[in-house]
Every structure is written in structure tokens, then in C-alpha cells.
Protein backbone atom coordinates (compact mmCIF):
# COMPACT_ATOMS: atom_id res chain seq x y z
CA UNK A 1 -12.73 -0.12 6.82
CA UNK A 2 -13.37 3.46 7.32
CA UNK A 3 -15.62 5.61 5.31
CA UNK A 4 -15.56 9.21 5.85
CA UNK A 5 -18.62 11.73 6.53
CA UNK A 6 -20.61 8.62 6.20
CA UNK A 7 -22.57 9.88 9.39
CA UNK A 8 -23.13 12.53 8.19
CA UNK A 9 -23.55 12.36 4.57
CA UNK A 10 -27.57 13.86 4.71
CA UNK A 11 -26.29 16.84 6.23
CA UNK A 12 -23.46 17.48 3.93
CA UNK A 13 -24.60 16.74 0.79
CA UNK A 14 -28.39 17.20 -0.38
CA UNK A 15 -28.36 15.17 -2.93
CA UNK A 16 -27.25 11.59 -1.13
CA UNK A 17 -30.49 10.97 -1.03
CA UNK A 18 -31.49 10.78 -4.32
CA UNK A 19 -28.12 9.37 -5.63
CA UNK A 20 -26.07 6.57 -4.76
CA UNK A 21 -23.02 7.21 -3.42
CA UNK A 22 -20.06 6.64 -5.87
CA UNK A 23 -17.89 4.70 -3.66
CA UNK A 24 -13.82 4.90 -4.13
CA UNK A 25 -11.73 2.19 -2.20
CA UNK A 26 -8.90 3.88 -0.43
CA UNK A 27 -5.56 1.57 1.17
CA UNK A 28 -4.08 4.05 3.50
CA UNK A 29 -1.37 3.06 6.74
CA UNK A 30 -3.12 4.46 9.04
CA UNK A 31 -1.29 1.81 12.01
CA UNK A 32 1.90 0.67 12.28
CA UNK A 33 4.90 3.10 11.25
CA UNK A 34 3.39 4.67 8.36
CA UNK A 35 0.55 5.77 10.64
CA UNK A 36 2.14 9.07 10.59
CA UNK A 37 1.62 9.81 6.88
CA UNK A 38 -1.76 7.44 6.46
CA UNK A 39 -3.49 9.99 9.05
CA UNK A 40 -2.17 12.80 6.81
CA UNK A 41 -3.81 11.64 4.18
CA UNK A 42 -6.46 10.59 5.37
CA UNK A 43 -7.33 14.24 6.52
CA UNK A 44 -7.03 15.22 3.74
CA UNK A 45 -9.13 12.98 1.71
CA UNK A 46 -11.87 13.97 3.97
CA UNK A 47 -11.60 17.74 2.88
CA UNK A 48 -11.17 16.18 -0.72
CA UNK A 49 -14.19 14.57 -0.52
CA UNK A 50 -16.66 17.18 0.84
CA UNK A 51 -14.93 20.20 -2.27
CA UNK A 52 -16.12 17.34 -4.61
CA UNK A 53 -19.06 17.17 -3.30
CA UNK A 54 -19.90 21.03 -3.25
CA UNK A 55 -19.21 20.11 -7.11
CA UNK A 56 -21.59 17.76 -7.51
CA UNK A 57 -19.67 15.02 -7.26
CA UNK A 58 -19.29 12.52 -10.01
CA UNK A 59 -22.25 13.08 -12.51
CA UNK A 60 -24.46 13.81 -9.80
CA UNK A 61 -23.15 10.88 -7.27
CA UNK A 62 -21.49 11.84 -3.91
CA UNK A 63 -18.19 10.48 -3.62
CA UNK A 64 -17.71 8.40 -0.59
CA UNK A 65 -13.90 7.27 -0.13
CA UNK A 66 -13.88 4.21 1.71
CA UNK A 67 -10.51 4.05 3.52
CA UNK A 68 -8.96 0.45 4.60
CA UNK A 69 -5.94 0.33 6.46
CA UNK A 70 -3.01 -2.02 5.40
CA UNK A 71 -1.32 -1.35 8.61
CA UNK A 72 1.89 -0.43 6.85
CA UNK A 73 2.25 -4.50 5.86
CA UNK A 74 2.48 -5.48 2.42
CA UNK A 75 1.33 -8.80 3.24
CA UNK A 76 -2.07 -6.78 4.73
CA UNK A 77 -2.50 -4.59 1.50
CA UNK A 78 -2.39 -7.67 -1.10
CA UNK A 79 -4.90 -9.27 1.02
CA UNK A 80 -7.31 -5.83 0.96
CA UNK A 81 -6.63 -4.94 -2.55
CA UNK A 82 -7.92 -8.51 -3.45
CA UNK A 83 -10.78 -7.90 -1.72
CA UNK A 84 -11.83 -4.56 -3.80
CA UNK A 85 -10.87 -6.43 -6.58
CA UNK A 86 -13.70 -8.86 -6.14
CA UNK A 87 -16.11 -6.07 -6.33
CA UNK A 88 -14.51 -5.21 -9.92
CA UNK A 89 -13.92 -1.41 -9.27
CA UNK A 90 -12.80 0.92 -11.91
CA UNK A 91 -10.26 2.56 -9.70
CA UNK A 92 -7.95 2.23 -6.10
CA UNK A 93 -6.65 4.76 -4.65
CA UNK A 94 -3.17 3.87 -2.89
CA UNK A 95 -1.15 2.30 -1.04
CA UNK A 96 0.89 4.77 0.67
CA UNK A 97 4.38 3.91 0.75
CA UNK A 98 6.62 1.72 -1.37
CA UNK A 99 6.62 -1.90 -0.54
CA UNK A 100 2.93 -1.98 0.21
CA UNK A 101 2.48 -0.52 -3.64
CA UNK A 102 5.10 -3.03 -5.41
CA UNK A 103 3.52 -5.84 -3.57
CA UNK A 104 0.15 -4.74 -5.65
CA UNK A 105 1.49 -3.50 -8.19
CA UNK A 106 1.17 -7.09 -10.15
CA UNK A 107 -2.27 -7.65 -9.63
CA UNK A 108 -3.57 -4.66 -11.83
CA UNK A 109 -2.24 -6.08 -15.08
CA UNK A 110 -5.79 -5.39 -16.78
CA UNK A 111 -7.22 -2.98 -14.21
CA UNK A 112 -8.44 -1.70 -12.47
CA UNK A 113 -6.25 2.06 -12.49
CA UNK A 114 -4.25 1.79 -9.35
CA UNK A 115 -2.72 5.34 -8.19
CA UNK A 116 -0.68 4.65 -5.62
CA UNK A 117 0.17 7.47 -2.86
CA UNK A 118 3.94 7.39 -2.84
CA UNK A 119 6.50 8.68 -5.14
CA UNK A 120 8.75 5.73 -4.53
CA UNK A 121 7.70 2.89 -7.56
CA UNK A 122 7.85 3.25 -11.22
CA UNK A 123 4.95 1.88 -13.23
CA UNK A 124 5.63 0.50 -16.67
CA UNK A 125 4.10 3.69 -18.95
CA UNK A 126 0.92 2.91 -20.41
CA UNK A 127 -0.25 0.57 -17.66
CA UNK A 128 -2.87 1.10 -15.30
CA UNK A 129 -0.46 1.74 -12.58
CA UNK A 130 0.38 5.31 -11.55
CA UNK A 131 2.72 6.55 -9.01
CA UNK A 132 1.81 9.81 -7.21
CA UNK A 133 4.42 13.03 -6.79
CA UNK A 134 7.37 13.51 -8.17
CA UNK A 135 9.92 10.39 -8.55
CA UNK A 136 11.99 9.78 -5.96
CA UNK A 137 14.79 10.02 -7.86
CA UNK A 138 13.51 13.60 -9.18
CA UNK A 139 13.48 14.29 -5.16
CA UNK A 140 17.22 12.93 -4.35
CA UNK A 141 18.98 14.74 -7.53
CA UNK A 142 16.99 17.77 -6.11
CA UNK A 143 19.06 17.58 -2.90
CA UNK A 144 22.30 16.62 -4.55
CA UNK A 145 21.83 19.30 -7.08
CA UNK A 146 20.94 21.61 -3.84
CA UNK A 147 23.96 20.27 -1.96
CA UNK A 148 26.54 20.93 -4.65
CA UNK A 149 25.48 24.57 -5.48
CA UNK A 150 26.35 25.37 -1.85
CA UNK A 151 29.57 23.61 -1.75
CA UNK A 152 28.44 20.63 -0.10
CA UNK A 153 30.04 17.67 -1.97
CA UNK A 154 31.15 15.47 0.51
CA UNK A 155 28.02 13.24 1.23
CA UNK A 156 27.63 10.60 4.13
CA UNK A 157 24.54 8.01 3.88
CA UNK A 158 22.52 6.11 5.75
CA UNK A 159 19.66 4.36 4.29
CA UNK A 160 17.21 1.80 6.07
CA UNK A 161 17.44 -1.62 4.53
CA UNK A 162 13.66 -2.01 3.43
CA UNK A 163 12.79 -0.97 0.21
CA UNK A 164 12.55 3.29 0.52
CA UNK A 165 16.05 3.05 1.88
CA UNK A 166 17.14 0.58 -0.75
CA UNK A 167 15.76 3.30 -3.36
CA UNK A 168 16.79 5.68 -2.29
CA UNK A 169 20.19 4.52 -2.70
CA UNK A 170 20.48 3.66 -5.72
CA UNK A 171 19.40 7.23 -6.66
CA UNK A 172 21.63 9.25 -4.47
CA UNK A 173 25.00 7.24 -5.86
CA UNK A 174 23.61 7.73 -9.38
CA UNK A 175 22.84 11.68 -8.71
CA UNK A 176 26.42 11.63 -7.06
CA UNK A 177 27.97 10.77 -9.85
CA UNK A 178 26.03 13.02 -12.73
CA UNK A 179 29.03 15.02 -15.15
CA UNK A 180 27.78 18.21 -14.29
CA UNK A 181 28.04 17.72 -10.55
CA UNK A 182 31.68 17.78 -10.47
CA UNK A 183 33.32 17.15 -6.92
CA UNK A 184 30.37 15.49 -5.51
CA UNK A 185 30.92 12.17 -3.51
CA UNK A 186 30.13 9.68 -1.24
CA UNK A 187 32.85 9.72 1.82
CA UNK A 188 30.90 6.94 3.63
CA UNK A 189 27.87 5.11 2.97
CA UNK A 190 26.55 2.64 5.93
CA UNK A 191 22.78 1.12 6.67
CA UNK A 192 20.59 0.14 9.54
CA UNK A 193 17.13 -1.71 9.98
CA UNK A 194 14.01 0.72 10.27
CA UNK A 195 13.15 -1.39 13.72
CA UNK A 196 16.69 -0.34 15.03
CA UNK A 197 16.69 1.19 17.97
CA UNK A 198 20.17 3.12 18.06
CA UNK A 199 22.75 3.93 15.27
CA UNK A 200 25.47 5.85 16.82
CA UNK A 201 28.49 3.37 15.62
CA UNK A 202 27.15 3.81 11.89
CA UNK A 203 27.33 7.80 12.77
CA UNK A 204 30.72 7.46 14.58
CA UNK A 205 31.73 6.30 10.85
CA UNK A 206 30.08 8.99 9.70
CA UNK A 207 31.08 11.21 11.71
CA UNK A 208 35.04 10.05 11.16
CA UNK A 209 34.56 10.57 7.24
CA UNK A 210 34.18 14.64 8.32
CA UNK A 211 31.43 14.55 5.40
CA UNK A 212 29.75 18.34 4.77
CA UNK A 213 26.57 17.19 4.83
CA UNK A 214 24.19 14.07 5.78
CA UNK A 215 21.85 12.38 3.52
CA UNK A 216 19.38 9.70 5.47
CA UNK A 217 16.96 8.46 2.99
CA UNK A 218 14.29 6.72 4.78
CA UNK A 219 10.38 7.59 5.69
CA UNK A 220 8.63 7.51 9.19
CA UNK A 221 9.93 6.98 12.93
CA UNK A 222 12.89 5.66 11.76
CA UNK A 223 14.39 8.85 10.85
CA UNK A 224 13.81 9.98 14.21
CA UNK A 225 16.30 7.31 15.50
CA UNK A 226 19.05 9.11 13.28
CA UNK A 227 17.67 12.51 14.65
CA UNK A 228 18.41 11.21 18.18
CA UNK A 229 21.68 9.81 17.08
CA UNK A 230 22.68 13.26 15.79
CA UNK A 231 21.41 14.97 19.09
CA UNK A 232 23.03 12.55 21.43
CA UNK A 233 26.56 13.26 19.32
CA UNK A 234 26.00 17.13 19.46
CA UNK A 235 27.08 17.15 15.75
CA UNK A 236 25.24 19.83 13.77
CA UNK A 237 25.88 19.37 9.73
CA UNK A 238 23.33 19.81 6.97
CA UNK A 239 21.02 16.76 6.83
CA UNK A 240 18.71 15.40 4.88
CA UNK A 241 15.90 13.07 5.08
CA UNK A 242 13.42 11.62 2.66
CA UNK A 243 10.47 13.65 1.75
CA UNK A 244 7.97 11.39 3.08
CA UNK A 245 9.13 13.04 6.61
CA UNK A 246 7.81 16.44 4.90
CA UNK A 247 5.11 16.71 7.57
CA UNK A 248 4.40 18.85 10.47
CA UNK A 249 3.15 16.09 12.78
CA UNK A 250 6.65 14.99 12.46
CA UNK A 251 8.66 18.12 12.97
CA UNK A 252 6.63 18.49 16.28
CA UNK A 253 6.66 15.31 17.62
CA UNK A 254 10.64 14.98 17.33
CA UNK A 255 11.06 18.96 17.98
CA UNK A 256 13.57 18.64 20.58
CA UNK A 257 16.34 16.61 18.41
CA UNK A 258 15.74 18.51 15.07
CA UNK A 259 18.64 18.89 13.17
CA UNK A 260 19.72 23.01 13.45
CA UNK A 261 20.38 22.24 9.31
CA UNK A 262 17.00 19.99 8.26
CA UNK A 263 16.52 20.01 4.53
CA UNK A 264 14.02 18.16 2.52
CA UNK A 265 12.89 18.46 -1.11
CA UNK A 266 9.75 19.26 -1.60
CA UNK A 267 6.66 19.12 -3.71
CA UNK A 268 5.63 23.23 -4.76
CA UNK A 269 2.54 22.80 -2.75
CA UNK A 270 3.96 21.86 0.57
CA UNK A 271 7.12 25.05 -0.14
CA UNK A 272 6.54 28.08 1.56
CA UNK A 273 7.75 31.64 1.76
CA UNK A 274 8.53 34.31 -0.83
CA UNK A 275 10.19 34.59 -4.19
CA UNK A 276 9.18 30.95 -5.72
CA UNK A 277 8.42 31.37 -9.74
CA UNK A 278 5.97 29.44 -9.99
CA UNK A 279 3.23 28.94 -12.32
CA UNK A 280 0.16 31.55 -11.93
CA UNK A 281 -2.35 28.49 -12.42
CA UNK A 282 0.19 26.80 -9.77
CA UNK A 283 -0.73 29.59 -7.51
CA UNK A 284 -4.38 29.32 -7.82
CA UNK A 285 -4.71 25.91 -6.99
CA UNK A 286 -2.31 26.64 -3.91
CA UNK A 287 -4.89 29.19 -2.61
CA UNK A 288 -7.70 27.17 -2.59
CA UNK A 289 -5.79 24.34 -1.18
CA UNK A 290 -4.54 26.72 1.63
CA UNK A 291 -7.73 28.02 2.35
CA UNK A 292 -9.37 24.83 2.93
CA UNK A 293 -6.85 23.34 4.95
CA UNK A 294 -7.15 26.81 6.88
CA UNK A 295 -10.93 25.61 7.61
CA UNK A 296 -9.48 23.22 9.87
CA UNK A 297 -6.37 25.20 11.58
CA UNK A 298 -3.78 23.65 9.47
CA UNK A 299 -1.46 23.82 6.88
CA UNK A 300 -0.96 21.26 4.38
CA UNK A 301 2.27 19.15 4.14
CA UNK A 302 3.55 16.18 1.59
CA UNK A 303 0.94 13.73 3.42
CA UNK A 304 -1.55 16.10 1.95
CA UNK A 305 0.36 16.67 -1.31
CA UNK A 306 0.77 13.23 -2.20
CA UNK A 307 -3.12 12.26 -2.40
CA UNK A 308 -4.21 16.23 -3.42
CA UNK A 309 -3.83 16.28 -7.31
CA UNK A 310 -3.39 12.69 -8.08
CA UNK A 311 -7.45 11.91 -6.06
CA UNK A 312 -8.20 15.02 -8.56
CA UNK A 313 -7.28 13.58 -11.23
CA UNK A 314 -8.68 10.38 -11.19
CA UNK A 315 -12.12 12.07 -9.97
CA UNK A 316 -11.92 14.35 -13.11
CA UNK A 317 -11.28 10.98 -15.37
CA UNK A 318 -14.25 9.35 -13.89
CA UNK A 319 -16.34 12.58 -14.42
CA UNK A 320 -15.03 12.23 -18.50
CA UNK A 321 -15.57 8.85 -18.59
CA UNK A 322 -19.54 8.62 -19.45
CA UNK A 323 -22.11 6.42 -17.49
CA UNK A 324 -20.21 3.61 -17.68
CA UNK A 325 -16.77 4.04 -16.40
CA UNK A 326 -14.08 1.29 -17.17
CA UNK A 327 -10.59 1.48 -15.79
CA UNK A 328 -9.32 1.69 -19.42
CA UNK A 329 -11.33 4.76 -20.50
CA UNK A 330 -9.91 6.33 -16.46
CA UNK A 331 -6.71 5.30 -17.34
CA UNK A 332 -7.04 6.77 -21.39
CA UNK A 333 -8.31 9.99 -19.93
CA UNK A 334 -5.72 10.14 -17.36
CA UNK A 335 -2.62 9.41 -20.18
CA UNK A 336 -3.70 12.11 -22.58
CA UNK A 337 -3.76 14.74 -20.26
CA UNK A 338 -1.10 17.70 -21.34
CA UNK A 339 -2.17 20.84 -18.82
CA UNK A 340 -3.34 20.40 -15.50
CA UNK A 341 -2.65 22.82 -13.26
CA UNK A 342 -2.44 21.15 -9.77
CA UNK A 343 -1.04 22.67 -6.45
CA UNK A 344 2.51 20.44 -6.75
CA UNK A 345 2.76 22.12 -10.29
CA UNK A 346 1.46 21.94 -14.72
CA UNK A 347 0.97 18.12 -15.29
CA UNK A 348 1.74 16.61 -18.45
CA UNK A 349 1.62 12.44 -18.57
CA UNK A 350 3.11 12.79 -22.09
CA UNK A 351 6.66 14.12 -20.60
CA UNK A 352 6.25 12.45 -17.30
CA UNK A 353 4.48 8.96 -18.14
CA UNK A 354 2.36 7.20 -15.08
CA UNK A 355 3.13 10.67 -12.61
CA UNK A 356 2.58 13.90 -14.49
CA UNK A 357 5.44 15.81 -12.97
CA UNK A 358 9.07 15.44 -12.82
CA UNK A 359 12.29 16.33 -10.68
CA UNK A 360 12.13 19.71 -12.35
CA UNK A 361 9.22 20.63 -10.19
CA UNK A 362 10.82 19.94 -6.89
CA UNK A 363 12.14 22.80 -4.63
CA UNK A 364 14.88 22.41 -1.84
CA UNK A 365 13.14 23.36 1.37
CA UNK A 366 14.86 24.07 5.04
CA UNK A 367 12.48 23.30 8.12
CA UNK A 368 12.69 26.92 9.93
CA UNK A 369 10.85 26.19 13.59
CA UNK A 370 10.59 29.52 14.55
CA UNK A 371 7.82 30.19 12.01
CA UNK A 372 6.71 26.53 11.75
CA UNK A 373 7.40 26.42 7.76
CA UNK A 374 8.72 24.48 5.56
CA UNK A 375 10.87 27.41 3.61
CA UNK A 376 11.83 27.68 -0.28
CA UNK A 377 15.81 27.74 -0.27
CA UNK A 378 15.48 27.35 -4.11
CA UNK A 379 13.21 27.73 -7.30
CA UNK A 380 11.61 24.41 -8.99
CA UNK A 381 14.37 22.06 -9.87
CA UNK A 382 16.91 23.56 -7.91
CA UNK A 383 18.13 27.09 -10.11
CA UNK A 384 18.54 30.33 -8.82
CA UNK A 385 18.99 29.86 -5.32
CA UNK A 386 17.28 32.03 -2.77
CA UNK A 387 19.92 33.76 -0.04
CA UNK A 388 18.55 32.43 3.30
């Protein structure tokens, strides 16, 4: 368990004193090989925390996230999460990536709201379940869609074998084969295990197909076993991994075998550069969420993204929801919003049931390490393509 600013909570926030801290349980991999996007988010709850704060909190209660780490096991989360649940909260924030949310998904049948960090499950709508960021399916058509405008259409895959790569999948042979994507296909789809520690025969068969462009849908260090594959075989073709790499801990830490042609779909708040149409309110809430990140020397990326709006949210339900909070009056408030303006876009839980936002909000992004960016190459959803 790890609370943040809990030492120093006097200094920060006058009023703790008077108030009792409203306490959020947060399940966050912040070990193991989701470390990389649990200490993401983690920074930036702990920027979330103090701007709610300088808000005055939740009807006059700091809010105190109190951050547990499931070690990226699934067997570890179900065991936390039915710990919280024996203190009867209204609300949990995460788990972070896929498995670790299906395997807690089942235990929220009456509540409490669960909003798990990943874009990766899909909650029945009208449960208590929500899923953070834009499906992952929204994510892969994005980089099909991307792929085919620029000629692209012979695709090779490799996807891990747990249950991001198995998703991810599923939605890059159904985005292959949409009627207005003409030409697009799959020349050679192979696998590996996320604890391998080599896959050059899977990219010699690759390779062999003479694809135009790579597709490796996967999330954390296991990606940079592909990277070093790709290195090792001197073979430079336009790849592209899952979003949940969108992070600049990442990019730096594998820096030297960076694919010259890195693409990754993006969230609006993590896109950078010029010419993206994107909502004024959009743009707003960008600032802001710049300029506090800029407080600490660093831009945000998708580890950010994925807890910024969706922690918002949820705060703002619990604000609405009167003296006595339940999870069904969070989870009412959170269904029947139409128009919030967050940084990853306008959500609308009508349209997009349990997320908000939808594949129409993504832009295609290419990593360009000379100015450390993550760079629009198109507008939300893919349309009018920006000449890089």
C-alpha cells in the first residue's frame, strides 16, 4: 500500500485537518512488467490528487488515493480488490492492464464502480464496470485505417499469447478485413510468449512474407524483444506496437533499437505537433494538463492519459453524488453524462457506453526522437492525413 502526499498532507492542503480525508483505493502494477506503465500512472495520480485538492476536494474532504500494487498478477489483484471490498467502498480505481481487470471484473456485479486503467476489456453497458481510453479495437482500426491510406496493405503480426496479444488479434484480422479497406491483408501472422527472450525465427517468417509494414500488438518489455529482433535483422519497415508502449520512459530506455518507422495510435492528449482539429474545450483541458506536468519537467504520455479524465470523472460523480455516496448514484452520474470535455477528447457515455470515447478520437502518431515527441501523422480517427 502506498498513499501519496500522505507526509505531507498538512502542508499541502489546509484543510486536512479539519476534514477527513476521502480515501480512493487505487490497484496500479507498479512491479513486475507492467511496472513501466503503473509508475506512469502513478505520477500522475499524484499531480491528480494535489489539482483536486486546490479544488477543495470532494465536498470539502481531501482526496487521498491509496495506491496498492498487484504486481502485474491477476492472481495478486483479486486478492487486493477483495480486500477494498471488505471496507465496502463506493469506487476502485484500476487495474492497469487487461488480465488483471477481467480477473475483477466479476466481483463488481452490484458495486462498487470499478474504472479500470486500460483500454483493453469491454464492460457489459450499464454495469458498474468501466474501461478507461479508447477501445482497443478503436486503437487497432486506427492503425489499419492509417496503414491503408498510405499504401500499406500487406500486414505481418506478431502478438504475445497472454490476453493483450490475444486482443489484439482478434481486432487487427477483423479491421483487416473491413469493405472499405480494400487490399488490406494479413501475409503472415505468428506469436510468441511475453517471457520470450528472442523471436528472430517468427521475424525470419516475417521477414520472408516481404509484408509493408509490421503490426506487434503487445504492452511492456516484451515489445522491446521484437525491437531487438528488428535491430539485430537490420530490417527497417513501418511498425507498430500497442499503445500501452505510448510512453517516454519506454522510447528512452530501448532508444538504441527503435524502429526508424515507430507508429502508435494515440489518445489526443498524448499527440503532439501542429495542425490537429481538435475540439477548443479539447484544447483547454490539454493546457492545463501540459502545464502541470511541466511543474515537474515532463510531458505527459498514455500512462498519464489513461488515469487523467477517467480519475476526473469519477471525482466529479462523487462531488454530484450528495453526502452519502453509493456506487449506484457514481455509476448513474457517470452514465448520463453527454459533454465532458477531457484532454483525450468530448465524452459522451450515451454513444460510447462504459468509456466515453470511441475509435473516432484516436490519432495515428510517429515517435520522432530528434524532438522527443510523439507527432500527429493524422486528424482524430484517421482523415485528412498530415504530410510528414
Amino acid at each position: 500500500m502506498r498513499p501519496i502526499f500522505a507526509a505531507f498532507a498538512l502542508a499541502l492542503f489546509p484543510f486536512a485537518a479539519q476534514a477527513e480525508n476521502y480515501d480512493i483505493d487505487v490497484v496500479l502494477p507498479l512491479t513486475g512488467t507492467g511496472a513501466f506503465i503503473g509508475k506512469a500512472q502513478e505520477q500522475a495520480l499524484a499531480l491528480e490528487e494535489k489539482l483536486f485538492n486546490d479544488e477543495g476536494g470532494i465536498n470539502g474532504r481531501p482526496v487521498h488515493f491509496v495506491i496498492h500494487d498487484d504486481q502485474t498478477n491477476p492472481q495478486v489483484s483479486v486478492q487486493l480488490v477483495t480486500d477494498i471490498l471488505g471496507k465496502q467502498p463506493v469506487v476502485i480505481m484500476g487495474p492497469s492492464l487487461t488480465a488483471m481487470c477481467r480477473a475483477t471484473m466479476p466481483l463488481m456485479t452490484n458495486g462498487p464502480v470499478e474504472y479500470c486503467y486500460t483500454p483493453s476489456v469491454n464492460p457489459e453497458p450499464g454495469s458498474y464496470v468501466f474501461s478507461s481510453q479508447i477501445a482497443q479495437a478503436g486503437l487497432i482500426e486506427t492503425v489499419v485505417r492509417y496503414f491503408h491510406a498510405r499504401g500499406w496493405n500487406k500486414i505481418a503480426l506478431i502478438a504475445s499469447t497472454d490476453a493483450t496479444g490475444q486482443e489484439g488479434e482478434k481486432g487487427i484480422e477483423r479491421a483487416a478485413s473491413l469493405p472499405d479497406l480494400p487490399g488490406m491483408t494479413i501475409v503472415e501472422k505468428t506469436h510468441y510468449n511475453p517471457t520470450d527472450l528472442t523471436v528472430t525465427a517468427q521475424l525470419e517468417r516475417m521477414k520472408a512474407a516481404a509484408p509493408d509494414a509490421v503490426i506487434a500488438w503487445t504492452t511492456g518489455t516484451p515489445v522491446g524483444t521484437v525491437f531487438k529482433a528488428l535491430a539485430q535483422a537490420g530490417w527497417d519497415v513501418p511498425f507498430a506496437p500497442g499503445t500501452g508502449n505510448l510512453l517516454y520512459t519506454f522510447m528512452h530506455q530501448f532508444a538504441a533499437v527503435l524502429p526508424k518507422q515507430l507508429y502508435l495510435a494515440a489518445p489526443q492528449g498524448a499527440a503532439r505537433g501542429e495542425g490537429m482539429k481538435l475540439d477548443p474545450r479539447v484544447v483547454a483541458a490539454k493546457k492545463k494538463y501540459y502545464e502541470l506536468f511541466r511543474t515537474i519537467g515532463l510531458y505527459p504520455d498514455t500512462g498519464a492519459e489513461t488515469v487523467w479524465d477517467s480519475t476526473r470523472i469519477v471525482v466529479e460523480a462523487l462531488r454530484h453524488a450528495g453526502a452519502q455516496p453509493t456506487a449506484q448514484k457514481v455509476r448513474d452520474y457517470i452514465l448520463q453524462i453527454r459533454d465532458f470535455a477531457g484532454v483525450s477528447g468530448i465524452y459522451n457515455y450515451e454513444k460510447s457506453p462504459q468509456r466515453g470515447i470511441s475509435g473516432h478520437d484516436a490519432v495515428m502518431t510517429r515517435w520522432n526522437g530528434e524532438k522527443t515527441m510523439f507527432e500527429a501523422v493524422s486528424q482524430p480517427g484517421g482523415d485528412e492525413l498530415i504530410a510528414r
